[in-house]
Protein backbone atom coordinates (compact mmCIF):
# COMPACT_ATOMS: atom_id res chain seq x y z
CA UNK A 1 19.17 17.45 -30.00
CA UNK A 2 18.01 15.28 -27.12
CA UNK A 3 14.58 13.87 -27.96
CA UNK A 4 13.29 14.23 -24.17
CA UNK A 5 14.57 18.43 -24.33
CA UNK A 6 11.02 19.68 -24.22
CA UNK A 7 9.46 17.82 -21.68
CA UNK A 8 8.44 19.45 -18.21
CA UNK A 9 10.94 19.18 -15.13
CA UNK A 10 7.57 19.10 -13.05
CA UNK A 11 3.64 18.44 -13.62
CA UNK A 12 0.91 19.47 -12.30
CA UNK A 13 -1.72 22.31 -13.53
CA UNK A 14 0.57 24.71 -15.23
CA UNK A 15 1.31 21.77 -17.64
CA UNK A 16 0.02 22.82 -20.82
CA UNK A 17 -3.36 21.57 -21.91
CA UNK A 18 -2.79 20.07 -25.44
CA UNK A 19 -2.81 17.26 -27.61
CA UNK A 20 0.86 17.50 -28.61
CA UNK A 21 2.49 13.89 -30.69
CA UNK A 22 6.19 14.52 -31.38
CA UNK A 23 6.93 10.98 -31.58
CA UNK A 24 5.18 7.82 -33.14
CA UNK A 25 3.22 5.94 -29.57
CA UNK A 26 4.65 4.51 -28.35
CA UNK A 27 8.06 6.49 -28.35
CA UNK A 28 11.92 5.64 -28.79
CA UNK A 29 12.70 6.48 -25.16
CA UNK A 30 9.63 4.66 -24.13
CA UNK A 31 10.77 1.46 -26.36
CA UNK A 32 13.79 1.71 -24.53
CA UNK A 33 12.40 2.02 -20.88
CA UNK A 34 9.95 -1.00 -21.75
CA UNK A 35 12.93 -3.23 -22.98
CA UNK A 36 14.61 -2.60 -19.55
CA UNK A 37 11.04 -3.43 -17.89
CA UNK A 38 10.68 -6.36 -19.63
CA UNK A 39 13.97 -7.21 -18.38
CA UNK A 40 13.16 -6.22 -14.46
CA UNK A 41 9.51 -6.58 -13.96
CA UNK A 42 6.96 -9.71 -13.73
CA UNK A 43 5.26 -10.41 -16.39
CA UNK A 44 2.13 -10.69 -14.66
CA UNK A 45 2.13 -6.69 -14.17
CA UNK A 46 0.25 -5.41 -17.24
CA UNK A 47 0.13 -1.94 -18.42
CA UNK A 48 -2.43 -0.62 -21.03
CA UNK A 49 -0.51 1.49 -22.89
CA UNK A 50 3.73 1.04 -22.78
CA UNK A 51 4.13 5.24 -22.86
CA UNK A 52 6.23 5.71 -19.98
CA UNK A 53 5.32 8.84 -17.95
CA UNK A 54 7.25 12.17 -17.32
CA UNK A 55 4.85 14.28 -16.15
CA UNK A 56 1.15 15.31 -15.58
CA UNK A 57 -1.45 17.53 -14.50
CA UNK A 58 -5.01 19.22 -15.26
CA UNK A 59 -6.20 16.55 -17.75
CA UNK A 60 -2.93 15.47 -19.96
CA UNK A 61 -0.17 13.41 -19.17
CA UNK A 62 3.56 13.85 -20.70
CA UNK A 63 5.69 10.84 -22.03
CA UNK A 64 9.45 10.65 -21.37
CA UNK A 65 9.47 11.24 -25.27
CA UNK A 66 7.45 15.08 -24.79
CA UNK A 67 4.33 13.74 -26.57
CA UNK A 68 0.78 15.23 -23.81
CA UNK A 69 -1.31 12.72 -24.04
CA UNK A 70 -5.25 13.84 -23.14
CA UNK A 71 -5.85 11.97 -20.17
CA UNK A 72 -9.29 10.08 -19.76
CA UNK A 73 -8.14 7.24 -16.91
CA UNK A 74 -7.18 9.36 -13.97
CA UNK A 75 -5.25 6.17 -13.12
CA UNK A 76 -8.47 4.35 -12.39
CA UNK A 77 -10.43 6.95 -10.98
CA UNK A 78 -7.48 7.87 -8.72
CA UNK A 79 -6.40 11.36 -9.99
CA UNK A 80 -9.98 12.81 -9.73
CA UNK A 81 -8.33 16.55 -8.87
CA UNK A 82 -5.51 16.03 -10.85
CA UNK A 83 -1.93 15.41 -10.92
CA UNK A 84 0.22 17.13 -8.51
CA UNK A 85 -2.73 19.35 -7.52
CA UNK A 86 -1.20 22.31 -5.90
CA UNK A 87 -3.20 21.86 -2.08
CA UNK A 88 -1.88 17.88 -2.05
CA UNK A 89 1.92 18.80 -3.17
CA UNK A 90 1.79 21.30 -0.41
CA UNK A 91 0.64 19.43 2.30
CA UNK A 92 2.49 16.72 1.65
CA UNK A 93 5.36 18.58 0.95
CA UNK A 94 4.93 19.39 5.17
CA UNK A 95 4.17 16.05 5.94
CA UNK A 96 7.33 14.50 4.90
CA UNK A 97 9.38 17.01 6.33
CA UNK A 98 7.95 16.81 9.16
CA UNK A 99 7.43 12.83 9.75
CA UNK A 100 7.06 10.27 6.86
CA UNK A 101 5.83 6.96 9.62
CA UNK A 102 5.22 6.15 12.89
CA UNK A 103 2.71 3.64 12.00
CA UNK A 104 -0.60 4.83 13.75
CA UNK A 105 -0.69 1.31 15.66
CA UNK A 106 2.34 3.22 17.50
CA UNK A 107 2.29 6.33 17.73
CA UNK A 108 -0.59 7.96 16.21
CA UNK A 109 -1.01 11.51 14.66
CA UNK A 110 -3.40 14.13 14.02
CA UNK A 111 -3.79 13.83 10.14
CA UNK A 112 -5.17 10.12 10.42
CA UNK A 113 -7.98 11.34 13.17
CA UNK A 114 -9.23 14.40 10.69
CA UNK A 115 -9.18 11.64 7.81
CA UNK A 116 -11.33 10.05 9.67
CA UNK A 117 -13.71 12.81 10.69
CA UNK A 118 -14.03 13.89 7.52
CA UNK A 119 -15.24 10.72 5.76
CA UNK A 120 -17.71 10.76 8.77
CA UNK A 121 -18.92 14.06 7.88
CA UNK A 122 -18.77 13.32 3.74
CA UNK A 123 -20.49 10.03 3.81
CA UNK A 124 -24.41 9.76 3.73
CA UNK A 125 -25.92 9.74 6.69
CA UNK A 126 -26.59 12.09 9.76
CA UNK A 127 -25.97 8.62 12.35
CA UNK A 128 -22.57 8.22 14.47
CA UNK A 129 -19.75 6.79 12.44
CA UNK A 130 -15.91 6.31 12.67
CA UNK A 131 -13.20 5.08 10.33
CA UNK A 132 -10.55 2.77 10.19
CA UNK A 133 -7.95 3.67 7.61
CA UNK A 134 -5.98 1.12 5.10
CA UNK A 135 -3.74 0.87 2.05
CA UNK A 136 -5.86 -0.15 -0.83
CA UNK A 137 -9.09 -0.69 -2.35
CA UNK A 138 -8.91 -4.36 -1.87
CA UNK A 139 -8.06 -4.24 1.71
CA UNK A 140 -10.80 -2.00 2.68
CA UNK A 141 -13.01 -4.48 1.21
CA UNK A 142 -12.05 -7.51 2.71
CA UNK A 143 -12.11 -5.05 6.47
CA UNK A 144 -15.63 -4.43 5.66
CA UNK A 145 -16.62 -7.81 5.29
CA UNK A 146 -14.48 -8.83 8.77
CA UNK A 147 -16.53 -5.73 10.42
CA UNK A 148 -19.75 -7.27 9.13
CA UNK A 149 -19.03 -10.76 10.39
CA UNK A 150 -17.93 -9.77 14.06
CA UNK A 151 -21.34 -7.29 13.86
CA UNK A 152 -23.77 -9.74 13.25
CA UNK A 153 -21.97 -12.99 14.49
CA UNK A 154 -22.46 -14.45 10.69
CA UNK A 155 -20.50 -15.60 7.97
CA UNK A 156 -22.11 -15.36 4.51
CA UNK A 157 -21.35 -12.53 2.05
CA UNK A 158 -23.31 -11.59 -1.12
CA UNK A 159 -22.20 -9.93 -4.12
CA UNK A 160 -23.72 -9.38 -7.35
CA UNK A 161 -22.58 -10.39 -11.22
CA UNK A 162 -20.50 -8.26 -13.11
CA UNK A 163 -18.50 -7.22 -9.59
CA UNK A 164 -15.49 -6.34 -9.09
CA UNK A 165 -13.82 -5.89 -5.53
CA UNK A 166 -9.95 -6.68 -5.78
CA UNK A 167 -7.33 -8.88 -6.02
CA UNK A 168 -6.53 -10.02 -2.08
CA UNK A 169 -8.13 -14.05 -1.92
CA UNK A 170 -11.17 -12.82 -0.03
CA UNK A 171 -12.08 -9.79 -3.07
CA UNK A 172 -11.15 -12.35 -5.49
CA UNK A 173 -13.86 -14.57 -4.25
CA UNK A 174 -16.21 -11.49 -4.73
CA UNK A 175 -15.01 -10.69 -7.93
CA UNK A 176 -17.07 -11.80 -10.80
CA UNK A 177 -15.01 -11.90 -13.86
CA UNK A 178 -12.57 -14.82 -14.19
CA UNK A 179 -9.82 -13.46 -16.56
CA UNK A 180 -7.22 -11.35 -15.75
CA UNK A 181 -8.52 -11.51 -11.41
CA UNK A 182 -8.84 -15.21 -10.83
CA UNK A 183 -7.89 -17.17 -13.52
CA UNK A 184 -5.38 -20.02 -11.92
CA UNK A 185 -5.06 -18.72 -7.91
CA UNK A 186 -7.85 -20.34 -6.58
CA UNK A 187 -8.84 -21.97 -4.05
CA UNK A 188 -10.52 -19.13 -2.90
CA UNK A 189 -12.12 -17.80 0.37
CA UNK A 190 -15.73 -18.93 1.03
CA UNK A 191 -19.15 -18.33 2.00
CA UNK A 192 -19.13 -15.84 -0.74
CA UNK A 193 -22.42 -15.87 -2.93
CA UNK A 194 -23.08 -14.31 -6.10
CA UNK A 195 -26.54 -13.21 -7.07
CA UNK A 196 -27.90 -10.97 -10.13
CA UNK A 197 -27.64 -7.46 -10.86
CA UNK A 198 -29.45 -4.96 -12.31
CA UNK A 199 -28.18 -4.15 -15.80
CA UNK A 200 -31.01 -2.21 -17.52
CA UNK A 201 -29.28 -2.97 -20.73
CA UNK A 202 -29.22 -6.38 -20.80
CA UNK A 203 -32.59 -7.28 -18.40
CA UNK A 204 -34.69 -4.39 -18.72
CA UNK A 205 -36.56 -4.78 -15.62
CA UNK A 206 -37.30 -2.13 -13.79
CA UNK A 207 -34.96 -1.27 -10.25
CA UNK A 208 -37.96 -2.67 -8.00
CA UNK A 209 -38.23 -6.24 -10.30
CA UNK A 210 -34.76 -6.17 -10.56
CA UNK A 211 -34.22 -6.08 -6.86
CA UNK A 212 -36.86 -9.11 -6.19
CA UNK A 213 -34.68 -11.40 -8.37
CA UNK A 214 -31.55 -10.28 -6.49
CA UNK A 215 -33.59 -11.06 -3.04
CA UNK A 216 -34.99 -14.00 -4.18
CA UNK A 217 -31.65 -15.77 -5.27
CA UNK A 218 -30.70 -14.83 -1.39
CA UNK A 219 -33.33 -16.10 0.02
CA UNK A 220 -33.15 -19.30 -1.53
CA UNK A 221 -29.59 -20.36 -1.83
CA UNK A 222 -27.92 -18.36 1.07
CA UNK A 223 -30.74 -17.26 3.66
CA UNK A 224 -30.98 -14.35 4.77
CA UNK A 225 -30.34 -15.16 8.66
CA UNK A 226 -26.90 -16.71 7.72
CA UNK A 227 -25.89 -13.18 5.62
CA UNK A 228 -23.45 -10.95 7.36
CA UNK A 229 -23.37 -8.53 4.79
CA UNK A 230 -24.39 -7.58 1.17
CA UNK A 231 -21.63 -5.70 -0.61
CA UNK A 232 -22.19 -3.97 -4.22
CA UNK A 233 -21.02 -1.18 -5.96
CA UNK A 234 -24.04 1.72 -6.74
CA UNK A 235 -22.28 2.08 -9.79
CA UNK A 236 -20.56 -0.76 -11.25
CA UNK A 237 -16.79 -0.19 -11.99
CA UNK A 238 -14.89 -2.65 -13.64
CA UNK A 239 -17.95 -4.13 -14.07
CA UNK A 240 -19.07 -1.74 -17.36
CA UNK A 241 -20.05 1.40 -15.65
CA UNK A 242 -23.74 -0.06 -15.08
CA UNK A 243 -26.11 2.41 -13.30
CA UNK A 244 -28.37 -0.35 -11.92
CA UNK A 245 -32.50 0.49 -12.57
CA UNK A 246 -34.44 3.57 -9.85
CA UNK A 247 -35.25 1.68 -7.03
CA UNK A 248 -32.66 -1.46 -7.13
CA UNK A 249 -30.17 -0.13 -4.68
CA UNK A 250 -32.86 1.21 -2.06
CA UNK A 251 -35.06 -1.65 -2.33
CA UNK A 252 -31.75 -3.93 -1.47
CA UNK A 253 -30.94 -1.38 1.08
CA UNK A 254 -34.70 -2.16 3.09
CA UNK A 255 -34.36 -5.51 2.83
CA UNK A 256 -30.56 -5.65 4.40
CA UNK A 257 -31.96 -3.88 7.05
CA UNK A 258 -35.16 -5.61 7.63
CA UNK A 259 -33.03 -8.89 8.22
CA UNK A 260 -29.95 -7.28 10.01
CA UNK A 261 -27.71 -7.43 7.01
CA UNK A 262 -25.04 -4.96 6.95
CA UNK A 263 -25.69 -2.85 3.53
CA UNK A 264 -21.84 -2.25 2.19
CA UNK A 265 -21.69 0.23 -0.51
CA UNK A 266 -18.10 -0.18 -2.07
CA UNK A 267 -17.56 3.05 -3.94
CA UNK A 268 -14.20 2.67 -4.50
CA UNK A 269 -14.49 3.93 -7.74
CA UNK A 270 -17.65 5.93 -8.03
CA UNK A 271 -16.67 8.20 -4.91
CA UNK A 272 -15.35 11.35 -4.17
CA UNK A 273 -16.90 13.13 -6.95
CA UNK A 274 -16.58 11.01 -9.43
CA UNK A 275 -20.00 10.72 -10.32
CA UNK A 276 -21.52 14.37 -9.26
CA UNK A 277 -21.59 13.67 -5.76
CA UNK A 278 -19.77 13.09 -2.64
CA UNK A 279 -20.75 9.49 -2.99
CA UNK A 280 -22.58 7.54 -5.62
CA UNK A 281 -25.38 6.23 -3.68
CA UNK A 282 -26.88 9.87 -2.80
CA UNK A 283 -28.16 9.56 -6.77
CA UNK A 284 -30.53 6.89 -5.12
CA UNK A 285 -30.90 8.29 -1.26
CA UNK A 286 -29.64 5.66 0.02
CA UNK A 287 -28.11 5.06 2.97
CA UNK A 288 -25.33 2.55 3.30
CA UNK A 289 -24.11 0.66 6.75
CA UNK A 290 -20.40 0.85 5.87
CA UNK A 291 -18.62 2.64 3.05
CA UNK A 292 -15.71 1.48 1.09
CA UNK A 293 -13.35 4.50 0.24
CA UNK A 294 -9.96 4.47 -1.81
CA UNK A 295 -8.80 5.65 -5.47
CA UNK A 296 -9.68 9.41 -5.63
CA UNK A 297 -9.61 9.99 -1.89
CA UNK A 298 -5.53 11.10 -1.35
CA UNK A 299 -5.01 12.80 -4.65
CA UNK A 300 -2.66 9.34 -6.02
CA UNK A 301 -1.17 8.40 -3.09
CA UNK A 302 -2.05 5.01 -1.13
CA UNK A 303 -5.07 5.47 1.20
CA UNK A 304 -8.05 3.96 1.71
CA UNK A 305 -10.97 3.44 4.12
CA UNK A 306 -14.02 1.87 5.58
CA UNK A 307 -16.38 4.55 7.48
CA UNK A 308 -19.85 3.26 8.97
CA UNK A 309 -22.04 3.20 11.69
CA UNK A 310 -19.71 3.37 15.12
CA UNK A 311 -21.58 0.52 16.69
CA UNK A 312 -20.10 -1.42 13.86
CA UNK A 313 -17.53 0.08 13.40
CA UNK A 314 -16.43 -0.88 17.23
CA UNK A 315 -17.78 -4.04 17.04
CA UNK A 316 -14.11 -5.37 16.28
CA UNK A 317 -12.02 -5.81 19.06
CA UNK A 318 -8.52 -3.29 19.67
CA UNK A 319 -6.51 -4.49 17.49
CA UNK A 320 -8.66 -6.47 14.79
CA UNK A 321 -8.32 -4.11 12.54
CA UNK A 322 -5.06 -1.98 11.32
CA UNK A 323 -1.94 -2.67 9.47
CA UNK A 324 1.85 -0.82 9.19
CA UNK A 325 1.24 1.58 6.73
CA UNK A 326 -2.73 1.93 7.08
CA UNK A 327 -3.28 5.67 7.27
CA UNK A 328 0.41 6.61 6.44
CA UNK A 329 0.75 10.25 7.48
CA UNK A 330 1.83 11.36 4.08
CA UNK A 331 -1.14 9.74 2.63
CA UNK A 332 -3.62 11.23 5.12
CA UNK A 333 -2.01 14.59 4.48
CA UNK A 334 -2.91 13.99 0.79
CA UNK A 335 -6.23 13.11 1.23
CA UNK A 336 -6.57 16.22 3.52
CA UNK A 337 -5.52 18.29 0.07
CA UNK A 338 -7.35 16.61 -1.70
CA UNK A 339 -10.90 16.74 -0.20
CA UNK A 340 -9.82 20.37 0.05
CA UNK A 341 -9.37 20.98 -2.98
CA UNK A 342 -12.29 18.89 -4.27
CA UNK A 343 -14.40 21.27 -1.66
CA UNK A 344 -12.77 24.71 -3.20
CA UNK A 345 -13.34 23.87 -6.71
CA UNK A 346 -16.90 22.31 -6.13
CA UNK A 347 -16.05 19.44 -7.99
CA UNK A 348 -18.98 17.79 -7.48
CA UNK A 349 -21.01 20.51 -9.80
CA UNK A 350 -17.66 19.76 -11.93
CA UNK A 351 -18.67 16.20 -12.13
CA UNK A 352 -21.85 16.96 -13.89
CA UNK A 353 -21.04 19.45 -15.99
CA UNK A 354 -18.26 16.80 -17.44
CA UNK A 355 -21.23 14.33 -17.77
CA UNK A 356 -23.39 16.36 -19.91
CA UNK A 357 -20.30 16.97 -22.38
CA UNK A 358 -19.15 13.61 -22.12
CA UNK A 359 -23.03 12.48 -22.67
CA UNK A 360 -24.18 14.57 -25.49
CA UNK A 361 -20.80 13.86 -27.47
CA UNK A 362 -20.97 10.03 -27.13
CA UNK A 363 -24.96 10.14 -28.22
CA UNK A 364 -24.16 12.06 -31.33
CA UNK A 365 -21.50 9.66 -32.25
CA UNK A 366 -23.68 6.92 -31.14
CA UNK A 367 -26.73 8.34 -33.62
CA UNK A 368 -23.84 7.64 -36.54
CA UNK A 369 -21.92 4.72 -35.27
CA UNK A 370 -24.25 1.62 -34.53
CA UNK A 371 -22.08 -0.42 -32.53
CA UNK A 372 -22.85 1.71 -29.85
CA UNK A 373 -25.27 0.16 -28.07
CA UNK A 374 -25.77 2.08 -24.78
CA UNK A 375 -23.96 5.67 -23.60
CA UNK A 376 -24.17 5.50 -19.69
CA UNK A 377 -22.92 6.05 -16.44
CA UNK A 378 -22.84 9.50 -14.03
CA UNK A 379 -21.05 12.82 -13.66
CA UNK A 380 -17.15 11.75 -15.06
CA UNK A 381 -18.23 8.04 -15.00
CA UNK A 382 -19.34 7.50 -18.32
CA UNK A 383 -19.17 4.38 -20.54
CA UNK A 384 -20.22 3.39 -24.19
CA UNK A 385 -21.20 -0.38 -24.38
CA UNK A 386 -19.87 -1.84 -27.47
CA UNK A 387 -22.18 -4.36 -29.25
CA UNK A 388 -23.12 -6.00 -32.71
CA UNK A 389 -25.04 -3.43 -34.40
CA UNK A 390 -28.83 -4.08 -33.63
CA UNK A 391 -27.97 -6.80 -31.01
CA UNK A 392 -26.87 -6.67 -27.24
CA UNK A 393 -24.48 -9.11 -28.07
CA UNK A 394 -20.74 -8.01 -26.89
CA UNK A 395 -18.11 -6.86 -29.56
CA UNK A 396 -14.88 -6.90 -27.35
CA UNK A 397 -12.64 -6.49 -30.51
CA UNK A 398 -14.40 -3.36 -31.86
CA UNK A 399 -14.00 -1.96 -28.57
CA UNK A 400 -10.84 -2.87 -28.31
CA UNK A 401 -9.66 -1.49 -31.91
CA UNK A 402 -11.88 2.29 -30.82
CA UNK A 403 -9.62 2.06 -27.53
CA UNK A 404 -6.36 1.63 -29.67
CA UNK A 405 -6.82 3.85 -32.51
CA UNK A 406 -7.37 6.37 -29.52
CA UNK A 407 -3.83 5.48 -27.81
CA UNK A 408 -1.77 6.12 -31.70
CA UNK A 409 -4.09 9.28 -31.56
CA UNK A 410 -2.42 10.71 -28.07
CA UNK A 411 -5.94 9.97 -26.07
CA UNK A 412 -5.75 7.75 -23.36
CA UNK A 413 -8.27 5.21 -22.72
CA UNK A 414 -9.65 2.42 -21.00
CA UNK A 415 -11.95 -0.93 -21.58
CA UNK A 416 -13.58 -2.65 -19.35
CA UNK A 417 -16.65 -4.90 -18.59
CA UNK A 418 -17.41 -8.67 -17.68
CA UNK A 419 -17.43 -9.26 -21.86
CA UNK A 420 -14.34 -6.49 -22.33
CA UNK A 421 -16.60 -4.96 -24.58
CA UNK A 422 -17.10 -1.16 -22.52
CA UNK A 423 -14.65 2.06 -23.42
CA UNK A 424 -14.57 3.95 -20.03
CA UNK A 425 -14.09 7.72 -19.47
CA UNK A 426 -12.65 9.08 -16.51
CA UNK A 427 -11.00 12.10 -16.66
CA UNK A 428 -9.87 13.87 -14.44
CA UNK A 429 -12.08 16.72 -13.05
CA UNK A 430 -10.32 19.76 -14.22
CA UNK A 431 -9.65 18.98 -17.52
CA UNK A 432 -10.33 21.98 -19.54
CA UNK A 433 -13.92 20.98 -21.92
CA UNK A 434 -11.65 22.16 -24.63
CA UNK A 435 -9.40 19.03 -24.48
CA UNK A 436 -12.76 16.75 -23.20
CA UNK A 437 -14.19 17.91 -26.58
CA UNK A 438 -10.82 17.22 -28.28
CA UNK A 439 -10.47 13.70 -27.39
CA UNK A 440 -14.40 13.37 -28.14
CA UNK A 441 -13.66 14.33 -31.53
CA UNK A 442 -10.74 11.85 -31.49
CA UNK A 443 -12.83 9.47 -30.63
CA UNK A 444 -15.11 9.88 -33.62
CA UNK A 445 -12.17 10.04 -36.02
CA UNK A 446 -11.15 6.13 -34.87
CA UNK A 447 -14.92 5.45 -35.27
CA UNK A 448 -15.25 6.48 -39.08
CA UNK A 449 -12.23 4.40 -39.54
CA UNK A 450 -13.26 1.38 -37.24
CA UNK A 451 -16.89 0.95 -38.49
């Protein structure tokens, strides 16, 4: 009997919704694909957990050796409405038959223009805006920053502690955390300056406070006239999931715009739903300059964007910004399924309902398991902060052992966090509760055993 008999052809939402270990984790077919790996791939490419994938969809994911795996990483945020959601396969399915590149720089196409009116519509704000479309997270980043300088003629950019903004020289300037991002490729890019963050855990000030020490480190070692932009995350990502303080992000907001700062909101991460609404600075009203789009924008395909105010946006001379596969049709026609499908299935009221199960699971378990520090975060953005019991002080390993007795226990999860001391959940949005609850209850198992 062939070991790998049972496992789907195809993924996608008809793939059952269970918890199913047939093997030990990882698998013999799996060992055997990560020998070859380790044989063919850099080292320097890391993987969380070496299950090697056959299929997925809804929230689980199938392993070449037919164990479903309850999926709680959505790739980063990047499956938000699943795996091979029915509206993305489709269009895409069209897309490549039709045309897989021109290269819009070329000969454009219609499905990068209605990309690009719909972020304009989606994003907060009833001012003009356009788009410029791009591969990745980290590119769309560094393109908002280039925006901001030609905009305002300056050269300084702000970013906060605990950031992260990706792994190009420019967003590895930005990004806070030294090790795995930056450790040995420096030099790095300059005029980048870091300043404090709200982290209600850790400071409690309150968002208005908060802000003031964020402004005042500005003020004094940058200057406000010399900033072209301030770029932060409303919800941190690999950060720890912090939801800075009420207030923080709007009071940083007025004083961008007071000095003619350009106020980027990079919500990479926290957009599209993830958090219970289109974009995670609504929570707070505010109002960014420029947004940063990627991860669970084209349904796991390579897209990503910055959409802003379209004096800024055409600030930038033709042909400053672009790139040979920015806005690949097949992409754009995923992202078209994609918001359509995050539009039919309101996944926004999705988001929240996921929070409050996710929430009142993780504050029971947290009521009996006092390493727990914190349960926070927003719609299917939720974190536990993992601490000395009656401390603040960071326990990376515990968190790390809760993340791996999850993994032998067929639930998929991720750490995170400046001290690696944060479990992260981020499911995909239609997961069934039954299998949220499942992997909550998983969860609590590897805690009674941990603590």
């Amino acid at each position: 009997m062939s070991i790998t008999q049972d496992i789907p052809a195809v993924g996608g939402p008809e793939l059952p919704q269970e918890r199913r270990l047939v093997t030990e984790i990882p698998g013999p077919a799996s060992r055997a694909l990560h020998e070859r790996r380790t044989a063919a791939v850099a080292a320097g490419v890391g993987s969380v957990l070496p299950v090697y994938v056959a299929a997925a969809g809804g929230g689980v994911v199938v392993d070449v050796d037919g164990n479903s795996l309850i999926d709680l990483a959505s790739g980063i945020a990047v499956t938000t409405v699943g795996n091979a959601a029915p509206e993305v396969v489709s269009r895409v399915s069209a897309q490549v038959a039709a045309f897989t590149h021109t290269c819009f720089m070329v000969a454009p196409y219609d499905g990068y223009v209605e990309v690009c009116e719909r972020l304009a519509d989606l994003t907060p704000g009833e001012h003009a805006k356009k788009a410029a479309l791009f591969n990745s997270g980290a590119e769309a980043v560094e393109n908002a920053v280039k925006v901001a300088r030609v905009h305002t003629g300056r050269s300084a950019v702000v970013v906060v502690d605990h950031a992260y903004h990706g792994r190009t020289n420019l967003t590895m300037a930005m990004t806070a955390k030294n090790m795995p991002y930056k450790q040995g490729f420096g030099p790095f890019a300059g005029e980048v300056y870091r300043a404090p963050m709200s982290y209600p855990f850790r400071d409690g000030l309150d968002g208005r406070t908060a802000a003031a020490r964020t402004i005042d480190v500005v003020d004094k070692q940058v200057g406000a006239e010399n900033v072209a932009c301030l770029v932060i995350e409303p919800v941190l990502g690999e950060g720890g999931f912090v939801v800075p303080a009420p207030g923080y992000l709007a009071a940083l907001a007025d004083y961008c715009r007071d000095h003619g700062i350009v106020f980027v909101a990079d919500e990479i991460q926290s957009g599209m739903c993830r958090t219970g609404a289109w974009f995670a600075c609504e929570h707070e009203g505010v109002v960014p300059d420029l947004v940063t789009v990627a991860k669970g924008v084209a349904g796991g395909l390579p897209l990503a964007a910055v959409v802003g105010r379209a004096e800024m946006m055409d600030s930038v001379h033709a042909g400053g910004l672009g790139g040979t596969y920015g806005g690949n049709p097949v992409a754009c026609a995923a992202a078209l399924g994609a918001i359509a499908t995050m539009e039919q299935l309101d996944l926004n009221a999705r988001a929240r309902e996921v929070e409050a199960l996710l929430t009142g699971r993780l504050r029971e378990l947290a009521a009996t398991f006092p390493p727990i520090g914190e349960v926070r975060g927003r719609g299917a953005m939720i974190a536990i902060e993992v601490v000395e019991p009656g401390t603040t002080n960071p326990d990376a390993a515990t968190a790390s052992r809760l993340s791996a007795g999850c993994h032998q226990a067929g639930v998929l999860t991720l750490t995170c966090g400046t001290y690696g001391n944060i479990l992260r959940f981020l499911p995909p949005l239609v997961a069934p509760d039954a299998l949220l609850h499942e992997a909550m209850d998983v969860l609590a198992e590897v805690a009674s055993t941990v603590g």
